[in-house]
Protein backbone atom coordinates (compact mmCIF):
# COMPACT_ATOMS: atom_id res chain seq x y z
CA UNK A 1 -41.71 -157.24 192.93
CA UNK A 2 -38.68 -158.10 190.93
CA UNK A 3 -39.01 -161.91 189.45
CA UNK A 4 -36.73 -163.63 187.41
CA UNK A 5 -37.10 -162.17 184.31
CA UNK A 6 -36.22 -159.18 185.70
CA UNK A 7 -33.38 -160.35 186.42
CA UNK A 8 -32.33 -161.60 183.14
CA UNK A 9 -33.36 -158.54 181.50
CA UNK A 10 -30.82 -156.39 183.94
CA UNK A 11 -28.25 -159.07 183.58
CA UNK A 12 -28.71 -158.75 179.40
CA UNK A 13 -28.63 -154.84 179.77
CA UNK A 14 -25.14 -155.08 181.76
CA UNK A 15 -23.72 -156.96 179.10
CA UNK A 16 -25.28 -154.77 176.15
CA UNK A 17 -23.48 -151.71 177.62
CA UNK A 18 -19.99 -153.34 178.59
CA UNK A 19 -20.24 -155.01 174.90
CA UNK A 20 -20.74 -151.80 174.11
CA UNK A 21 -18.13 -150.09 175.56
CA UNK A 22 -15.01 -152.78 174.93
CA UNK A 23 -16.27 -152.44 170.51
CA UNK A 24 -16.49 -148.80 170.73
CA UNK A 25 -13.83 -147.94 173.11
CA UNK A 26 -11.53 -150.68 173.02
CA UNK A 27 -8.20 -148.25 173.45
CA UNK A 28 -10.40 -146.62 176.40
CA UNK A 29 -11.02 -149.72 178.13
CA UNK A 30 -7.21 -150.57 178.07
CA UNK A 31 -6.29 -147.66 178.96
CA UNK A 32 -8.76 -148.17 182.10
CA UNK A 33 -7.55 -151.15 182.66
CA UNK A 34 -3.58 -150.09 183.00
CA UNK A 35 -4.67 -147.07 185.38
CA UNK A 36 -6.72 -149.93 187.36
CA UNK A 37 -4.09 -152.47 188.01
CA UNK A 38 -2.32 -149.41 189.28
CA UNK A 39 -4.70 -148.49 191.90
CA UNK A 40 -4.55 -149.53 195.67
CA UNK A 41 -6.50 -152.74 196.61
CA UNK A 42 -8.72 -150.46 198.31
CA UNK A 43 -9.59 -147.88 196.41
CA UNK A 44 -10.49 -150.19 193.58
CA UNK A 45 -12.90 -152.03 196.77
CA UNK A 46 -14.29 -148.78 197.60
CA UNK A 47 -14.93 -148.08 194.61
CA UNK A 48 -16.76 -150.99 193.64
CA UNK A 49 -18.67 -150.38 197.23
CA UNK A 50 -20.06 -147.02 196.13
CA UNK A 51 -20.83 -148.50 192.45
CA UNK A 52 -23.24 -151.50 194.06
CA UNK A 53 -24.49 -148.96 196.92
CA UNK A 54 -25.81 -146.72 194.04
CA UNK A 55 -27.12 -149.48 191.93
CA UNK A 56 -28.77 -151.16 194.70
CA UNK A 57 -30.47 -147.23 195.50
CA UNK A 58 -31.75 -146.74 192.09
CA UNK A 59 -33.52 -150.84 191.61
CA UNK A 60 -35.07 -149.74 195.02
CA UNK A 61 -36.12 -146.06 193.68
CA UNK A 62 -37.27 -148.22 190.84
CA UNK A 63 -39.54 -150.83 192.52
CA UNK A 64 -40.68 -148.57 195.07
CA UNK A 65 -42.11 -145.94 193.05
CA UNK A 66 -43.32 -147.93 189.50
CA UNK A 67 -45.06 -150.61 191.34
């Protein structure tokens, strides 16, 4: 099952990649950010739905089939 150090090592990955991604990208990520504050309440709620429905899928996948 998933313990706590599990958790911490998810939580560290999270923050490697969106490190990652505001050094790298930085224009990018502004750029995302302007077209975001432009976007409906809703869609941005949606789309945040779908993102933590998919996540959630795959640690399931994960735990269910590697034991």
């Amino acid at each position: 099952m998933i313990d706590g150090y599990d958790v911490l090592k998810g939580l560290a990955l999270l923050m490697l990649v969106e490190g990652a991604a505001y050094a790298l990208f930085p224009q990018a990520m502004r750029n995302a950010m302007q077209q975001l504050m432009q976007m409906p309440m809703e869609a941005i709620r949606l789309v945040g739905l779908i993102v933590a429905t998919v996540g959630l899928a795959i640690l399931w996948a994960v735990v269910r089939f590697t034991g």
